[in-house]
N, C-alpha and C. Protein backbone atom coordinates (compact mmCIF):
# COMPACT_ATOMS: atom_id res chain seq x y z
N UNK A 1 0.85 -1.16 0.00
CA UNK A 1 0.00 0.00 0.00
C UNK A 1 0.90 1.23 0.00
N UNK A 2 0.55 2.35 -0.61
CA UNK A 2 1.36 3.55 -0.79
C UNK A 2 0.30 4.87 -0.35
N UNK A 3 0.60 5.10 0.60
CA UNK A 3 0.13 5.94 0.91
C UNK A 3 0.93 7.54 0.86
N UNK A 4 0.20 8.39 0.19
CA UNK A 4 1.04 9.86 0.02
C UNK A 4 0.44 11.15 0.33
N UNK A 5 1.06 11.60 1.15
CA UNK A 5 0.43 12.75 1.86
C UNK A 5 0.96 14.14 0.67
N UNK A 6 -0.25 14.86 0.11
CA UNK A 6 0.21 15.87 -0.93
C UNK A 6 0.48 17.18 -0.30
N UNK A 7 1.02 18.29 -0.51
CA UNK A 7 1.06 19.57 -0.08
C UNK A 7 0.88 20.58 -0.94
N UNK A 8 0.80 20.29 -2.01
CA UNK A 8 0.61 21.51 -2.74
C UNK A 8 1.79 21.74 -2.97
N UNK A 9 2.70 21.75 -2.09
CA UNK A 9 4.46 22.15 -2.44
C UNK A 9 5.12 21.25 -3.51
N UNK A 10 5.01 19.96 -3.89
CA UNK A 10 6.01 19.30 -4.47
C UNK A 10 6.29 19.07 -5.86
N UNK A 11 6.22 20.38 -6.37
CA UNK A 11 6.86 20.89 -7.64
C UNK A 11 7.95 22.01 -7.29
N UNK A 12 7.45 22.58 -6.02
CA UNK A 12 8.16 23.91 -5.58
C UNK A 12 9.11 23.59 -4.65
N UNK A 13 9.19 22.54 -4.39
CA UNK A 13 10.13 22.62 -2.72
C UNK A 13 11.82 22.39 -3.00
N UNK A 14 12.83 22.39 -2.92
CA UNK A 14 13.73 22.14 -3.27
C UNK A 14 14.59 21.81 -1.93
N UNK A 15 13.82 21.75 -0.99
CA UNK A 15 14.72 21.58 0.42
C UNK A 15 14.27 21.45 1.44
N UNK A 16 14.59 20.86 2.40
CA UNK A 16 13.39 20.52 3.72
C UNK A 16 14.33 21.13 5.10
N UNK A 17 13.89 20.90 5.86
CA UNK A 17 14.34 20.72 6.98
C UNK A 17 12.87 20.56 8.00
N UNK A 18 13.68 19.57 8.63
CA UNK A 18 12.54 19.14 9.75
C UNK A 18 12.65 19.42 11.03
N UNK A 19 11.75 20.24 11.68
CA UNK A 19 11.75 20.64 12.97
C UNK A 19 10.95 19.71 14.15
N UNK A 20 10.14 19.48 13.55
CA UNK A 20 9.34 18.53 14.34
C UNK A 20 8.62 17.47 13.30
N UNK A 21 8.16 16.29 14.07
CA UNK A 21 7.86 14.90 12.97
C UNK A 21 6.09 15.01 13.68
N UNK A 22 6.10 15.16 12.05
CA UNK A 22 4.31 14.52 12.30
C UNK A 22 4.03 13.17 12.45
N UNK A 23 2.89 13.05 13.04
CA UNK A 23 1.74 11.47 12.82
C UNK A 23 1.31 11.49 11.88
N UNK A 24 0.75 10.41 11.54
CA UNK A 24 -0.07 10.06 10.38
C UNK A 24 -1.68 11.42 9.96
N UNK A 25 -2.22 11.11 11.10
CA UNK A 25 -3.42 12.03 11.60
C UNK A 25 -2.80 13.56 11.33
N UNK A 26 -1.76 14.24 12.44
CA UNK A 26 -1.18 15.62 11.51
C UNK A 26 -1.61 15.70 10.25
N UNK A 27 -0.17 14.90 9.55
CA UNK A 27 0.09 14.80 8.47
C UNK A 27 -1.62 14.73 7.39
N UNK A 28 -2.11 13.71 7.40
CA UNK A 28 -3.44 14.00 6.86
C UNK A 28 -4.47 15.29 7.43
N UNK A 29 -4.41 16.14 8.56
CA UNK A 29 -5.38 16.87 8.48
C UNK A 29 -4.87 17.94 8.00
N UNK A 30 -2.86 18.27 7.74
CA UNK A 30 -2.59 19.56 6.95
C UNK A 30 -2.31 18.80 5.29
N UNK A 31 -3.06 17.93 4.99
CA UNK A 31 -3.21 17.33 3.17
C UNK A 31 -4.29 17.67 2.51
N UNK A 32 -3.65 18.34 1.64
CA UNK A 32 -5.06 18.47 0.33
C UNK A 32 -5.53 17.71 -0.46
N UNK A 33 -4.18 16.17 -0.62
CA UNK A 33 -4.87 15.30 -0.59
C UNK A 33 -3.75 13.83 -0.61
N UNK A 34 -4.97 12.52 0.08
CA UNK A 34 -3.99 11.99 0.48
C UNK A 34 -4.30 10.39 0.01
N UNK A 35 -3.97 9.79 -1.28
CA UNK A 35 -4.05 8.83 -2.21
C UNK A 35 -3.46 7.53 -1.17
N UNK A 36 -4.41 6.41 -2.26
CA UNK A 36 -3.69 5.02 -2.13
C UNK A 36 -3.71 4.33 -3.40
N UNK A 37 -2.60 4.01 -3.43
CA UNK A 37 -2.47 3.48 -5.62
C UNK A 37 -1.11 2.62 -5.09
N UNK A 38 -1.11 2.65 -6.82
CA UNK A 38 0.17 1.23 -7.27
C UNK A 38 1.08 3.03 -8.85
N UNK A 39 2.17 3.30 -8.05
CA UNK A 39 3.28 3.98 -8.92
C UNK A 39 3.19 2.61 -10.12
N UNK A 40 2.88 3.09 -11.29
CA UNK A 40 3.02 3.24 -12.44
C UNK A 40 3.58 3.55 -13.31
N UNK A 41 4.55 4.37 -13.14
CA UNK A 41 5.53 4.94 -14.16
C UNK A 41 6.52 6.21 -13.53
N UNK A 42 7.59 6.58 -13.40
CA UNK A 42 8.38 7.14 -12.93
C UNK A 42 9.56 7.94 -14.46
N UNK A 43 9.69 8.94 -14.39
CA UNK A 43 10.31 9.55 -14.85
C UNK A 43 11.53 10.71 -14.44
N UNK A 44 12.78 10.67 -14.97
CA UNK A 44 13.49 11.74 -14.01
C UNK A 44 13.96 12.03 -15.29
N UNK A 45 14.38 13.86 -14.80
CA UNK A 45 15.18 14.69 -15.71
C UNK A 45 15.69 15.23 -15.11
N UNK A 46 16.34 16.59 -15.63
CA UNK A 46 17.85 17.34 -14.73
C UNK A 46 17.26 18.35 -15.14
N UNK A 47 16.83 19.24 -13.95
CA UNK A 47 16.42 20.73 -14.15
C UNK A 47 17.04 21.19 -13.08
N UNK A 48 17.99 22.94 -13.87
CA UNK A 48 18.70 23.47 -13.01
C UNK A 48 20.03 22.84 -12.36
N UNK A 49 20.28 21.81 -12.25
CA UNK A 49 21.39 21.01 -11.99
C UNK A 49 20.92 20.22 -11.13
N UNK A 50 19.33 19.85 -10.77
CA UNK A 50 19.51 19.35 -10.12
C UNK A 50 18.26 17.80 -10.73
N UNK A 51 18.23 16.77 -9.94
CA UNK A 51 17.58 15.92 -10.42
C UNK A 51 15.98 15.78 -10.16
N UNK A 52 15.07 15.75 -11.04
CA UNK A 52 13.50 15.16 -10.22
C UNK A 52 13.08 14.25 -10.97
N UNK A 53 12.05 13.56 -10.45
CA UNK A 53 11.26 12.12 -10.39
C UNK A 53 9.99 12.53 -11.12
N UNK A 54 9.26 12.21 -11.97
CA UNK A 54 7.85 12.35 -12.51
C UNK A 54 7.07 10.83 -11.60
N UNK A 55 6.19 11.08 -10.85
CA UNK A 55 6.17 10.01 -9.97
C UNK A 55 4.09 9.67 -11.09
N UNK A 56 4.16 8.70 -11.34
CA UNK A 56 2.71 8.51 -12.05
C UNK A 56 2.04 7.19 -11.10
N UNK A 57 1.05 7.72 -10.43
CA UNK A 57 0.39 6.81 -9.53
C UNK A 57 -0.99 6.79 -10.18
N UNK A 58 -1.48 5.34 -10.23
CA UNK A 58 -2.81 5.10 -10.18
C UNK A 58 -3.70 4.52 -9.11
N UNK A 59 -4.52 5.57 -9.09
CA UNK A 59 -5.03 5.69 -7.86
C UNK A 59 -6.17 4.73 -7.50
N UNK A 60 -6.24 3.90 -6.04
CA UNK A 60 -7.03 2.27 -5.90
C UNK A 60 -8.11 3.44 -4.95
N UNK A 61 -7.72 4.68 -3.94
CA UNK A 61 -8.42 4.99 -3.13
C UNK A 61 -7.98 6.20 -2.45
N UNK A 62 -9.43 7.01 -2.82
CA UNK A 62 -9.02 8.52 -2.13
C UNK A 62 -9.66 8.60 -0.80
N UNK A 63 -9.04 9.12 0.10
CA UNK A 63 -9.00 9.48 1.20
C UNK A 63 -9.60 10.71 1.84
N UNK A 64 -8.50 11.90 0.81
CA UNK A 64 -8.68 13.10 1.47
C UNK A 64 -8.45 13.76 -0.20
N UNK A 65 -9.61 14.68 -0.43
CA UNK A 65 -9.04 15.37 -2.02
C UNK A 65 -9.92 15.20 -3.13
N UNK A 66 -9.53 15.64 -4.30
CA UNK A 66 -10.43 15.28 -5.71
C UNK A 66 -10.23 14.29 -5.73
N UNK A 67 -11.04 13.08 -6.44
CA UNK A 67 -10.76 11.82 -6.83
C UNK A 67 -10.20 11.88 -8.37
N UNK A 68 -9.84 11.10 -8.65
CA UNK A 68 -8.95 10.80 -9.99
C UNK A 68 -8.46 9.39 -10.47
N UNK A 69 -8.51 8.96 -11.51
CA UNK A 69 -7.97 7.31 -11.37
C UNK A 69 -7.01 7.78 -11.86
N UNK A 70 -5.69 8.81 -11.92
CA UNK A 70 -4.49 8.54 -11.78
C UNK A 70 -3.72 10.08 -11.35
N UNK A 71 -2.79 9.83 -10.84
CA UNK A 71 -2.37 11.42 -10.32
C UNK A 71 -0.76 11.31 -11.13
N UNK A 72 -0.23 12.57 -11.35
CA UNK A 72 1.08 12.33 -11.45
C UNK A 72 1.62 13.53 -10.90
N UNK A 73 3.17 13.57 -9.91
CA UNK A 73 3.38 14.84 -9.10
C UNK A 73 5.05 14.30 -9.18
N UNK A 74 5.85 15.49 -9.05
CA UNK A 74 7.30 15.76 -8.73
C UNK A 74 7.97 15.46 -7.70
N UNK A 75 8.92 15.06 -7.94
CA UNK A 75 9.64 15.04 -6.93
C UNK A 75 11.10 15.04 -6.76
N UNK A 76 11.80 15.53 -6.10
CA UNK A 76 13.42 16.24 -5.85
C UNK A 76 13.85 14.77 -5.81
N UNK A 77 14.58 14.39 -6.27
CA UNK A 77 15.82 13.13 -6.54
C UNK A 77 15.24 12.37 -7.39
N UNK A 78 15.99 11.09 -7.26
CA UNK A 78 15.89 9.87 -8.25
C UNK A 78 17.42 9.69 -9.06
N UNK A 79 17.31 9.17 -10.04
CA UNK A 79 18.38 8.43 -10.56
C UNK A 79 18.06 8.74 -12.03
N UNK A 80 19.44 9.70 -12.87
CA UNK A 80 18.99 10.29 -14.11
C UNK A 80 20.39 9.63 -14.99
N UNK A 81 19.88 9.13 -15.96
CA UNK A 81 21.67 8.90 -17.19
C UNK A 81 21.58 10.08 -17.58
């Protein structure tokens, strides 16, 4: 099961730092939305020098959010030739 908590941020974020660790419950009541699927397809490129992930999930069950039978969202790393 894959569960992913969205923020709205993860096209924009380029850096974290963690001050304090959420729960599950947190974490879902500050989500706009929060999927359960099977990743489907993954893509990375090099923007700016740095690397991101095209993450393509199809979605078994929404939680919290629009429904959709598939989402696809960014993400900072991965593995690029």
């Amino acid at each position: 099961m894959l569960l992913l908590s969205l923020f709205g941020l993860l096209g924009q974020v380029q850096g974290a730092a963690y001050s304090q660790i959420y729960n599950l419950s947190q974490l879902t009541d500050a989500s706009s939305r929060v999927l359960e699927g099977k990743v489907v397809g993954l893509q990375s490129r090099m923007e700016n020098g740095k690397i991101y992930t095209r993450v393509s999930l199809e979605v078994s069950k929404t939680y919290v959010g629009a429904r959709g039978k598939t989402v696809s969202f960014d993400v900072l790393g991965g593995k690029h030739n």
